[in-house]
PDB file of N, CA and C in Angstrom:
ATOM      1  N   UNK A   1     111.823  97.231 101.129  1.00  0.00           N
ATOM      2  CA  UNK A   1     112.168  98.437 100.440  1.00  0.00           C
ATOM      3  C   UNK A   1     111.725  99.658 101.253  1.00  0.00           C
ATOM      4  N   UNK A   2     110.761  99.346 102.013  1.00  0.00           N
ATOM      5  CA  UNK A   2     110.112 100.673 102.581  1.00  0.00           C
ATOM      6  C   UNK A   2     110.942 101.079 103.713  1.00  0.00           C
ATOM      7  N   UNK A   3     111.171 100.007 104.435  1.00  0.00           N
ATOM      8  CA  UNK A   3     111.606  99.992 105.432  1.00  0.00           C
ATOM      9  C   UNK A   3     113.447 100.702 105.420  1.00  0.00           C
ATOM     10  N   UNK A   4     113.671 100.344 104.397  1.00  0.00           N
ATOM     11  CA  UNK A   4     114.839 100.939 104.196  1.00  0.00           C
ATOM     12  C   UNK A   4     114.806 102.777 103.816  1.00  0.00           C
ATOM     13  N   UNK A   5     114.272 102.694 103.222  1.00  0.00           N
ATOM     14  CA  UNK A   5     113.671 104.560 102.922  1.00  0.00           C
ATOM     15  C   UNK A   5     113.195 104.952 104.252  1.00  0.00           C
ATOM     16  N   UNK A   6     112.694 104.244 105.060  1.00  0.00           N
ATOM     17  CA  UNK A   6     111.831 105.011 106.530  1.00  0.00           C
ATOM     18  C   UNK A   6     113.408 105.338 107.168  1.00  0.00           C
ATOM     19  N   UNK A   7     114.014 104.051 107.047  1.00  0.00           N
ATOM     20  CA  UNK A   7     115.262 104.230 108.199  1.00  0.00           C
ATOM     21  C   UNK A   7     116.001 105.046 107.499  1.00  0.00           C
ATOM     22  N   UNK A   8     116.214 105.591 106.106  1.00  0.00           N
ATOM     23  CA  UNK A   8     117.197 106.666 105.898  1.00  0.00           C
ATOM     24  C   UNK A   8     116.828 107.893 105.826  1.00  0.00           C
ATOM     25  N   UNK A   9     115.430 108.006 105.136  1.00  0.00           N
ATOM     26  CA  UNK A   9     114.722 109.279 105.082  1.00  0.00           C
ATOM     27  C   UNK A   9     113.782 110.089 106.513  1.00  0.00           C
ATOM     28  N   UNK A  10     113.621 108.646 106.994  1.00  0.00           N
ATOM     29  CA  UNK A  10     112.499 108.899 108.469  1.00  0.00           C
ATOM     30  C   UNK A  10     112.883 108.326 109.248  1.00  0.00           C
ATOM     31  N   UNK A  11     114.380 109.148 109.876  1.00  0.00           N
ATOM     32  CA  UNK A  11     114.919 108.053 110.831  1.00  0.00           C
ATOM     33  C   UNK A  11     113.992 108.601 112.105  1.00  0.00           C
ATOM     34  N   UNK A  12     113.368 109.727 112.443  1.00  0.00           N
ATOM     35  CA  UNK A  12     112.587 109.731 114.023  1.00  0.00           C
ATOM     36  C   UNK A  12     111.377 108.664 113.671  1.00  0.00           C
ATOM     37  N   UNK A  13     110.803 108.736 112.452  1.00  0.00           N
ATOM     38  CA  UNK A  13     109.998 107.585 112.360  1.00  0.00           C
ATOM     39  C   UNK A  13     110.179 106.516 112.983  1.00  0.00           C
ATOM     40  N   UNK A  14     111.370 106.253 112.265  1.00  0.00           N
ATOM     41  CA  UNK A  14     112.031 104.524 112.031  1.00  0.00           C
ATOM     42  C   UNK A  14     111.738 104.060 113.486  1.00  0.00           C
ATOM     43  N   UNK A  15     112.530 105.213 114.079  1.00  0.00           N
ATOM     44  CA  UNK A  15     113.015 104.661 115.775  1.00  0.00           C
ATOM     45  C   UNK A  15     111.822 104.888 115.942  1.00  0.00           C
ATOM     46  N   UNK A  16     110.834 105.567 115.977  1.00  0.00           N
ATOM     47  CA  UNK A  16     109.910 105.306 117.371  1.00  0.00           C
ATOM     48  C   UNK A  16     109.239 104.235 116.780  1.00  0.00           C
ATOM     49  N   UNK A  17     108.937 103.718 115.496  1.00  0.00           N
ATOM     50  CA  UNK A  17     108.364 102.775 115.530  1.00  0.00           C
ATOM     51  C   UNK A  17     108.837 101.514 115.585  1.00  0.00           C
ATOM     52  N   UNK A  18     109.799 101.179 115.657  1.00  0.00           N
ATOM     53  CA  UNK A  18     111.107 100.374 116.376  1.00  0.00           C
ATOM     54  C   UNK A  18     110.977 100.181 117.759  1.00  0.00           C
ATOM     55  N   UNK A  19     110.795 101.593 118.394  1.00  0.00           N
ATOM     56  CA  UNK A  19     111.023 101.119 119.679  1.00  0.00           C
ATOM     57  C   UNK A  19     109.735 100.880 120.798  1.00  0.00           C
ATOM     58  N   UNK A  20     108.332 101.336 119.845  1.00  0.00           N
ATOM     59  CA  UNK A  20     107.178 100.551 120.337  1.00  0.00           C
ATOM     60  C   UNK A  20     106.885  99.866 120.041  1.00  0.00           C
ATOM     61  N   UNK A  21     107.785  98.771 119.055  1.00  0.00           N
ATOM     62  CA  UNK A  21     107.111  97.371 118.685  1.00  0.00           C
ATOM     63  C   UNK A  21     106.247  97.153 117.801  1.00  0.00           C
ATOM     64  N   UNK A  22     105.815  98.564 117.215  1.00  0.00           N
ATOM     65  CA  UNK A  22     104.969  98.465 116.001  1.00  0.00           C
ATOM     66  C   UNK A  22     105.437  98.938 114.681  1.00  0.00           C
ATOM     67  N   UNK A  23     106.934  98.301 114.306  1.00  0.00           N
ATOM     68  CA  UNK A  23     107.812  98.929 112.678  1.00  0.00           C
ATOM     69  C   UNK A  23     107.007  97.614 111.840  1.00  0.00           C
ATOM     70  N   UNK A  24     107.155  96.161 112.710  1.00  0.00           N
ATOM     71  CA  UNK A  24     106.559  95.263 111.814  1.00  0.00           C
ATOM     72  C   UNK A  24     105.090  95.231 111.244  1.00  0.00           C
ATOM     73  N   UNK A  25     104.177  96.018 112.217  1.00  0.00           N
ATOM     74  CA  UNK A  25     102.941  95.230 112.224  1.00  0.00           C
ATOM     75  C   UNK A  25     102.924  96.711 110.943  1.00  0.00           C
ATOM     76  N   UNK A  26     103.424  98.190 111.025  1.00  0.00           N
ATOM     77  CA  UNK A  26     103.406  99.051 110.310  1.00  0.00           C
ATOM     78  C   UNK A  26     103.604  98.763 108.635  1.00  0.00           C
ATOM     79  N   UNK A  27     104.748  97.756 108.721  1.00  0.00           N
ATOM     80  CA  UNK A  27     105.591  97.888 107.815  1.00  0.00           C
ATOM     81  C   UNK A  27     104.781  96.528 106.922  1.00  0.00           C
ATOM     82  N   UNK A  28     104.163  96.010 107.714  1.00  0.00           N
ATOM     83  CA  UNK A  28     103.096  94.872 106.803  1.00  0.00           C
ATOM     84  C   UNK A  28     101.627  95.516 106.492  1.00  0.00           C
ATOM     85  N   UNK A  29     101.369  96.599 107.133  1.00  0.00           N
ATOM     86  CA  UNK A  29     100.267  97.202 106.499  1.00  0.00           C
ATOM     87  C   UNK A  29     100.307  98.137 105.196  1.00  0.00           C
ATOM     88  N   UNK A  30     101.477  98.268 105.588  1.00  0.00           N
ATOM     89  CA  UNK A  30     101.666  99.201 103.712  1.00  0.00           C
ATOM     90  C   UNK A  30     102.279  98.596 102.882  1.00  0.00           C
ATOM     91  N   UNK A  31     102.615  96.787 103.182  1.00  0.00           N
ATOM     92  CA  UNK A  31     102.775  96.082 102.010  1.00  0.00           C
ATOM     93  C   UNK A  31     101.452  95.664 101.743  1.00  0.00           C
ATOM     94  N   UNK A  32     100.598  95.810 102.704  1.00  0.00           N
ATOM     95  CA  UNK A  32      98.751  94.676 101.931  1.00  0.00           C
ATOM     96  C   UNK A  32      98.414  95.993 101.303  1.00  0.00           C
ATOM     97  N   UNK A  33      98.929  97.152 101.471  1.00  0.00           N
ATOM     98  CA  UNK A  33      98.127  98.295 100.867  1.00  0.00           C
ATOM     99  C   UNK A  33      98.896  98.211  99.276  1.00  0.00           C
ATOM    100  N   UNK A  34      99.548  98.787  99.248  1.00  0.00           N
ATOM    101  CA  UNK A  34     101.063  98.323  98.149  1.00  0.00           C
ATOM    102  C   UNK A  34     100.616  97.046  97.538  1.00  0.00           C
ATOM    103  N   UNK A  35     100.207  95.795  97.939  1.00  0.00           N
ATOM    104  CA  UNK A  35      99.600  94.823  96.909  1.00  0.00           C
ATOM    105  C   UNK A  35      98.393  95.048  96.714  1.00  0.00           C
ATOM    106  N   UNK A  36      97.643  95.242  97.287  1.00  0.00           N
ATOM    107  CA  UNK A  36      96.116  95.482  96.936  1.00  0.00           C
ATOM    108  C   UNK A  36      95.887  96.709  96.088  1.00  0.00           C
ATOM    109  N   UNK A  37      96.582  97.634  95.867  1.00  0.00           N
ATOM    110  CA  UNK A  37      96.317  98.764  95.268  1.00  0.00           C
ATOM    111  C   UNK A  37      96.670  97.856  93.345  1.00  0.00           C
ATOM    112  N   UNK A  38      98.502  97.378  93.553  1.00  0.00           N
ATOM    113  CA  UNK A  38      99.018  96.430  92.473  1.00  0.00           C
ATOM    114  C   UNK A  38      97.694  96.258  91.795  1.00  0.00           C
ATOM    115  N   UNK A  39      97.647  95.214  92.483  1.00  0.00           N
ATOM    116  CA  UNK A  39      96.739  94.374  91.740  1.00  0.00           C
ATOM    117  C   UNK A  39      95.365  95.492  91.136  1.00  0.00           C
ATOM    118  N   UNK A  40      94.932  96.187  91.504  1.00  0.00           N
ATOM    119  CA  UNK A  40      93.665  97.081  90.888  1.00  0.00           C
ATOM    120  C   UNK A  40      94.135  97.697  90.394  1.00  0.00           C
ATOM    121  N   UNK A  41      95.287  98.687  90.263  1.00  0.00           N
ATOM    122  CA  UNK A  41      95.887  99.188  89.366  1.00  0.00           C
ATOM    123  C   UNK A  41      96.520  98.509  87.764  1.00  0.00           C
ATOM    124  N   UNK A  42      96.928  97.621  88.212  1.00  0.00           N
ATOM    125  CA  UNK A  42      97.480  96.483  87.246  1.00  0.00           C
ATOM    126  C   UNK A  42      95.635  96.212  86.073  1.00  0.00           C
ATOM    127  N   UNK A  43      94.866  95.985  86.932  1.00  0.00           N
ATOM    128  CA  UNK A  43      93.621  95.477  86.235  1.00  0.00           C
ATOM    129  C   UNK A  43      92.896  96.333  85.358  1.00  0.00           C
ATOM    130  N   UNK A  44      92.998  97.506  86.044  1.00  0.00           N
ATOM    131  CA  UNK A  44      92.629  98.516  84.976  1.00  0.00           C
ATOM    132  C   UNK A  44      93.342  99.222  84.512  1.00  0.00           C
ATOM    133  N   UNK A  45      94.659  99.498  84.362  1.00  0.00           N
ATOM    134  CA  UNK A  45      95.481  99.736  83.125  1.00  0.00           C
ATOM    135  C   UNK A  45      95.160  98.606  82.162  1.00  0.00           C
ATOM    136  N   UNK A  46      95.059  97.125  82.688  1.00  0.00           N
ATOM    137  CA  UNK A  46      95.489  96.006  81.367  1.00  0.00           C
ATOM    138  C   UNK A  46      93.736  96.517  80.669  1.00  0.00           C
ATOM    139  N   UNK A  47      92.481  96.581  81.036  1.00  0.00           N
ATOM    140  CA  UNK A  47      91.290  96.665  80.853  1.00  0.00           C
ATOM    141  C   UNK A  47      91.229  98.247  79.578  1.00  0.00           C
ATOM    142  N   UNK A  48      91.918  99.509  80.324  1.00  0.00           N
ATOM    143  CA  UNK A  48      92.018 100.250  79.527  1.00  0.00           C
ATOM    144  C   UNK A  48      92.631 100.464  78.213  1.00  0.00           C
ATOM    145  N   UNK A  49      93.811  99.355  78.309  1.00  0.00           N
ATOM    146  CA  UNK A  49      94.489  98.999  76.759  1.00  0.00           C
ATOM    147  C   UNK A  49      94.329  97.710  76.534  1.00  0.00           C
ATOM    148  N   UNK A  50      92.990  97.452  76.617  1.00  0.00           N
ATOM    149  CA  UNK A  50      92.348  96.236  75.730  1.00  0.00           C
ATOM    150  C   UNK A  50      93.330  94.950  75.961  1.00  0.00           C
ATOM    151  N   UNK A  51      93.991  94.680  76.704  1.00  0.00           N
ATOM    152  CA  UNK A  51      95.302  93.658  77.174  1.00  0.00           C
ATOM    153  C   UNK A  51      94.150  92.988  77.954  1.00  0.00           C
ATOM    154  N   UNK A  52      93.676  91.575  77.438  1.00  0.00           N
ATOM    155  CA  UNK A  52      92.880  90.883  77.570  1.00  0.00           C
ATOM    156  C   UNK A  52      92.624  89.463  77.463  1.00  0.00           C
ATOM    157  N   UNK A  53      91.953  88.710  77.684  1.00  0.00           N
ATOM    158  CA  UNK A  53      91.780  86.801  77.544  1.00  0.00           C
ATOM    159  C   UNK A  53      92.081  86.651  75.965  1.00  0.00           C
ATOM    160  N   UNK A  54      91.316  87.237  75.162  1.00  0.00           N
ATOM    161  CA  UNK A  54      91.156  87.420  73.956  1.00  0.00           C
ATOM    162  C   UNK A  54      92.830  87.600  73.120  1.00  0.00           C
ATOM    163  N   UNK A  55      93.438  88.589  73.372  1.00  0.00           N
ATOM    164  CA  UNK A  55      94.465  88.947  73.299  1.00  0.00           C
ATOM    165  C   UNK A  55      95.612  88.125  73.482  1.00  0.00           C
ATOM    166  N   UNK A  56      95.600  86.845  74.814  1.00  0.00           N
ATOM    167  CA  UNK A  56      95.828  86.185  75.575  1.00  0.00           C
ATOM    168  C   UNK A  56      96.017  85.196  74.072  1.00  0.00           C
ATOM    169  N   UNK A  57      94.562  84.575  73.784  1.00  0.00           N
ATOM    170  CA  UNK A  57      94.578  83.229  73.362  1.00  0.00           C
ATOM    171  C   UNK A  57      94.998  83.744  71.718  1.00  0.00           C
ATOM    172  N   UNK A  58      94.974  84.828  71.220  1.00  0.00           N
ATOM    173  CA  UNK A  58      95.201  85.000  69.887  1.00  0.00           C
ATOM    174  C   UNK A  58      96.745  85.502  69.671  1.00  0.00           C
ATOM    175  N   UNK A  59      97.591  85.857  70.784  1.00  0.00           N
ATOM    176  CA  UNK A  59      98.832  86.268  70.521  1.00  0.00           C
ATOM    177  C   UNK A  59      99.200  86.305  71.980  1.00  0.00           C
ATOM    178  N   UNK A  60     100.303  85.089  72.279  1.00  0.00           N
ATOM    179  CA  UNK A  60     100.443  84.707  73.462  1.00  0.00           C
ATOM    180  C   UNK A  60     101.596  85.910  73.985  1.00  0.00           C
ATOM    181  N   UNK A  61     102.639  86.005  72.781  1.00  0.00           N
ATOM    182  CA  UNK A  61     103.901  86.457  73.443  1.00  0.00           C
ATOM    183  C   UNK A  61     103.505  88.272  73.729  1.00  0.00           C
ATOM    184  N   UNK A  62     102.659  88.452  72.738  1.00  0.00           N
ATOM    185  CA  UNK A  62     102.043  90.353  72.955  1.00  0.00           C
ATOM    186  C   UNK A  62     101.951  90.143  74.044  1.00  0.00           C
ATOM    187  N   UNK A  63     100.634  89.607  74.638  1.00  0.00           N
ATOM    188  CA  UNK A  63     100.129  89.784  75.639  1.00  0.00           C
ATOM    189  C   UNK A  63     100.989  89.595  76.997  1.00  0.00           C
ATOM    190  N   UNK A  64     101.928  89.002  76.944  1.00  0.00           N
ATOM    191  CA  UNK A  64     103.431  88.700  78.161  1.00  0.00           C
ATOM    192  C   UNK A  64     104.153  89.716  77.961  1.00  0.00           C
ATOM    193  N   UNK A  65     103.939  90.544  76.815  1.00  0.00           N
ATOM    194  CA  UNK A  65     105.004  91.593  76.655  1.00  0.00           C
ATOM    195  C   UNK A  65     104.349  92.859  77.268  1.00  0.00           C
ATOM    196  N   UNK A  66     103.340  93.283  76.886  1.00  0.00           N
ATOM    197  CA  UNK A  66     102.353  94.090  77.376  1.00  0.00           C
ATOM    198  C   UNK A  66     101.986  94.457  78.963  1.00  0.00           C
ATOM    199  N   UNK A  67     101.982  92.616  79.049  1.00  0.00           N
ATOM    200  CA  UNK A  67     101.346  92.656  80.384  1.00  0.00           C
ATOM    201  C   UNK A  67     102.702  93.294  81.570  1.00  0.00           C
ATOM    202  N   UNK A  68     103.716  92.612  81.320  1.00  0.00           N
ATOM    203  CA  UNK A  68     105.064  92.813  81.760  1.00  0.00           C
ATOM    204  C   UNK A  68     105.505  94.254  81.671  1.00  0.00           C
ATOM    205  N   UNK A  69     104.644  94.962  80.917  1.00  0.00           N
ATOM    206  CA  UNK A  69     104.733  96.514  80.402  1.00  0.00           C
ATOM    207  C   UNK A  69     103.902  97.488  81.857  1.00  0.00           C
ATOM    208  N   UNK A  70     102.790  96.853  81.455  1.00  0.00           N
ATOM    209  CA  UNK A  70     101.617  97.266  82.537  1.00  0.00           C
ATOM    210  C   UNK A  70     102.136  97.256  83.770  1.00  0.00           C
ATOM    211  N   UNK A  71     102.687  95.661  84.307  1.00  0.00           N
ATOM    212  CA  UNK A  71     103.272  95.396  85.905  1.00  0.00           C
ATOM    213  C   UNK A  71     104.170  96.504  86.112  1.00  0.00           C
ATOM    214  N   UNK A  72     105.236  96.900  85.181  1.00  0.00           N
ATOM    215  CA  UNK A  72     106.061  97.741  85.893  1.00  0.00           C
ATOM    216  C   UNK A  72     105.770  99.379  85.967  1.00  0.00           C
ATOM    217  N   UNK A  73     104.797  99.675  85.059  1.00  0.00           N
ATOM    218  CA  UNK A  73     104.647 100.575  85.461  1.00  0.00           C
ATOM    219  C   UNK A  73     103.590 101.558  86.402  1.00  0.00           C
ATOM    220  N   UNK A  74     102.791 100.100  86.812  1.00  0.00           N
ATOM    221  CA  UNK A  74     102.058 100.030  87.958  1.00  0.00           C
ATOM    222  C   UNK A  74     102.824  99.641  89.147  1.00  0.00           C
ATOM    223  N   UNK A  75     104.278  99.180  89.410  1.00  0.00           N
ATOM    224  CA  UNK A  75     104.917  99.238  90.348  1.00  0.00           C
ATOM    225  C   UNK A  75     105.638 100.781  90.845  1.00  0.00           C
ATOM    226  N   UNK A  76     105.877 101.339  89.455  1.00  0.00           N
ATOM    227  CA  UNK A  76     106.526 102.661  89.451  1.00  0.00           C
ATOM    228  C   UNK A  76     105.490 103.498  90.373  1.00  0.00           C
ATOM    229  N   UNK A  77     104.252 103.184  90.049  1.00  0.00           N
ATOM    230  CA  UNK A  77     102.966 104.439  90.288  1.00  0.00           C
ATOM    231  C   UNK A  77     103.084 104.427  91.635  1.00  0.00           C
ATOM    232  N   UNK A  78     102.751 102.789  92.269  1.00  0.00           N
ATOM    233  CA  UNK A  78     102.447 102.430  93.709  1.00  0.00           C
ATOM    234  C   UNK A  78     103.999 102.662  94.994  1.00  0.00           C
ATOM    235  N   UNK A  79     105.277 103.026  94.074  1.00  0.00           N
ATOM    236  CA  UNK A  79     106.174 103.095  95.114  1.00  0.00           C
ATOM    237  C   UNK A  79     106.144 104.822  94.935  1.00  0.00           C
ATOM    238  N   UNK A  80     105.885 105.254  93.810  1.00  0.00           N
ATOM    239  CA  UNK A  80     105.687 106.970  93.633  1.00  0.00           C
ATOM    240  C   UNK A  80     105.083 107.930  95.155  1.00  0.00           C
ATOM    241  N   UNK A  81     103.327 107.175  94.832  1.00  0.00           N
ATOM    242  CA  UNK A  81     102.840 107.381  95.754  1.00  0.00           C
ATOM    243  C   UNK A  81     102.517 106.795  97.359  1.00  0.00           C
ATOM    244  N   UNK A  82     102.683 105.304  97.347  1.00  0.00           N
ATOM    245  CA  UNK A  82     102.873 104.445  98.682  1.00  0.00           C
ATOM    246  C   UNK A  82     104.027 104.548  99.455  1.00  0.00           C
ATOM    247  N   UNK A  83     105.128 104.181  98.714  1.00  0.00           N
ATOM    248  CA  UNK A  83     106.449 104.054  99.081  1.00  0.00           C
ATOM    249  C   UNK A  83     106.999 105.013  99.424  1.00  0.00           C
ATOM    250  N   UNK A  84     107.433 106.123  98.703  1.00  0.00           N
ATOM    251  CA  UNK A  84     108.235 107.020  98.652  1.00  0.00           C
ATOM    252  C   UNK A  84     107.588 108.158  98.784  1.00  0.00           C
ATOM    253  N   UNK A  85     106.657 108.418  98.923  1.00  0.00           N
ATOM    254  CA  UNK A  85     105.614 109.199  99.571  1.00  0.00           C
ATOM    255  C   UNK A  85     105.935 110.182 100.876  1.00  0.00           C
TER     256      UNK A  85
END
């Protein structure tokens, strides 16, 4: 996904980092950033609205609904500011 926004939005980017051989090693560092952020972001949104083990074992389908709530809009946050940045 990123990579596609660099090459339309940042095409002097794109190319020079294309043409020193470093678009891949680039373009895998701001996916470990982009998951690693996920995931801590994801943990404390679910922590701040009580979306929990508890929650989990007493109402299975809430908590898949919720949680599925949380993921996307912790994907929204991380392409806001990572991605599209």
């Amino acid at each position: 996904m990123y990579k596609r926004y660099l090459k339309e939005h940042h095409s002097a980017r794109y190319q020079a980092l294309l043409l020193s051989g470093r678009l891949n090693s680039y373009l895998a560092d701001i996916d470990a950033q982009a998951e690693e952020q996920l995931e801590l972001l994801t943990q404390q949104m679910a922590e701040c609205e009580g979306v929990n083990e508890e929650l989990k074992a007493a109402n299975q389908m809430e908590w898949v609904r919720r949680m599925n709530s949380i993921q996307n809009r912790a994907e929204e946050v991380i392409k806001a500011e990572l991605i599209f940045a």
